[in-house]
Protein backbone atom coordinates (compact mmCIF):
# COMPACT_ATOMS: atom_id res chain seq x y z
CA UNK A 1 16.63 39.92 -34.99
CA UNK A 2 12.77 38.91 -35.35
CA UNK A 3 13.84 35.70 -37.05
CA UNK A 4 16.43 34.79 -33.54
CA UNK A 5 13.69 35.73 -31.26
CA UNK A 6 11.23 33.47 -33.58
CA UNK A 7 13.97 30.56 -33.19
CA UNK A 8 14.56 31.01 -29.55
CA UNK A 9 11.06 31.02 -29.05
CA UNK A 10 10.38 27.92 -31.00
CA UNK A 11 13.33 25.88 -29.22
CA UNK A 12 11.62 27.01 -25.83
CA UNK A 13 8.72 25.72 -26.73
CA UNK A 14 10.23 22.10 -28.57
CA UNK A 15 12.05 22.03 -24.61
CA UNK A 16 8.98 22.78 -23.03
CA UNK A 17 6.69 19.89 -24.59
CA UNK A 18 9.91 17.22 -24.37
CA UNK A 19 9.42 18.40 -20.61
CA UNK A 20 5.82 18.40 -20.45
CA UNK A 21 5.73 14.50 -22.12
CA UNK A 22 8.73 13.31 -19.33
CA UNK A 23 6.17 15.11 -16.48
CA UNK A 24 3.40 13.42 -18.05
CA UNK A 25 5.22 9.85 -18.81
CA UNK A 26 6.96 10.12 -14.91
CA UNK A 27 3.05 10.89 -13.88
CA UNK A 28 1.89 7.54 -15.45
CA UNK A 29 4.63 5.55 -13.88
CA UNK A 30 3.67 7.40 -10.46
CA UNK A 31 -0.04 6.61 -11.01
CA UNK A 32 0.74 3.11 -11.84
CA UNK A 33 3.06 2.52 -8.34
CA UNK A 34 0.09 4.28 -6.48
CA UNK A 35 -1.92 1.82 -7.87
CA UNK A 36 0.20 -1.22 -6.89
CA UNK A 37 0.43 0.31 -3.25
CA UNK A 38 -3.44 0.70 -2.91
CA UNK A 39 -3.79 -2.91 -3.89
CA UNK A 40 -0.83 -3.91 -1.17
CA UNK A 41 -2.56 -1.77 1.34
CA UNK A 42 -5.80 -3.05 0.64
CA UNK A 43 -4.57 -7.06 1.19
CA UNK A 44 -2.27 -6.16 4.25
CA UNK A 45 -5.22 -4.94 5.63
CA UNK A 46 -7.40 -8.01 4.55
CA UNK A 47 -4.35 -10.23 6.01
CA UNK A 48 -4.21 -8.19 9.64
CA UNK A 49 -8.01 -8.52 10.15
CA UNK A 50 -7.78 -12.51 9.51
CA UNK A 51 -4.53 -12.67 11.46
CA UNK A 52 -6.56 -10.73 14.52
CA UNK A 53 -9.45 -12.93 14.03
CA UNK A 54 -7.01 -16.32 14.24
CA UNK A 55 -5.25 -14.52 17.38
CA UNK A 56 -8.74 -14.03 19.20
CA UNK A 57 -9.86 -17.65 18.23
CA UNK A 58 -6.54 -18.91 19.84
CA UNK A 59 -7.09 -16.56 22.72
CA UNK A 60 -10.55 -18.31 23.25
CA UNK A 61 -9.08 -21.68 22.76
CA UNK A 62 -6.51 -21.27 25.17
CA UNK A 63 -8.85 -19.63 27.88
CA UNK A 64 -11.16 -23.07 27.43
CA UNK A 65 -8.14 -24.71 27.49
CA UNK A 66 -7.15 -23.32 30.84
CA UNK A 67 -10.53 -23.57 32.17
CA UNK A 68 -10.63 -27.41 31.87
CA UNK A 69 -7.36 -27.51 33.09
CA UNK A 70 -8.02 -25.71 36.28
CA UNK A 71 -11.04 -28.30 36.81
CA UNK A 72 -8.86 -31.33 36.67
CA UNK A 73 -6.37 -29.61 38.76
CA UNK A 74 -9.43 -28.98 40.99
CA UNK A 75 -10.81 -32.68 41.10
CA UNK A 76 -6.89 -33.79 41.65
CA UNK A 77 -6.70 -31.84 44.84
């Protein structure tokens, strides 16, 4: 009876490192895709602050734009 509760308890424990090493392997490949989505993150970020920077620019180019428009319009008249 000692000897089936020694086996038991030694194929518990085999199951419970084979679970332990998926946990830690899935862990790794979880780590590794956190990773990857920090670095996205980081460059979508980079790319939206140039992209707001290029909109304002455009925004002041238009508004200088319309400003020597409205002169002309103003010597026309």
């Amino acid at each position: 009876m000692l000897e089936a509760a020694l086996n038991k308890l030694s194929n518990l424990a085999e199951q419970l490192v084979e679970k332990n090493t998926l946990i830690q392997e899935e862990n790794d490949t979880l780590k590794s895709k956190f990773s990857e989505l920090e670095g996205s993150v980081d460059r979508l970020k980079e790319e939206n602050e140039a992209l707001q920077l290029e909109a304002l620019e455009q925004e002041e180019h238009q508004s200088a734009t319309l400003s020597k428009i409205n002169e002309l319009l103003t010597r026309l008249q």
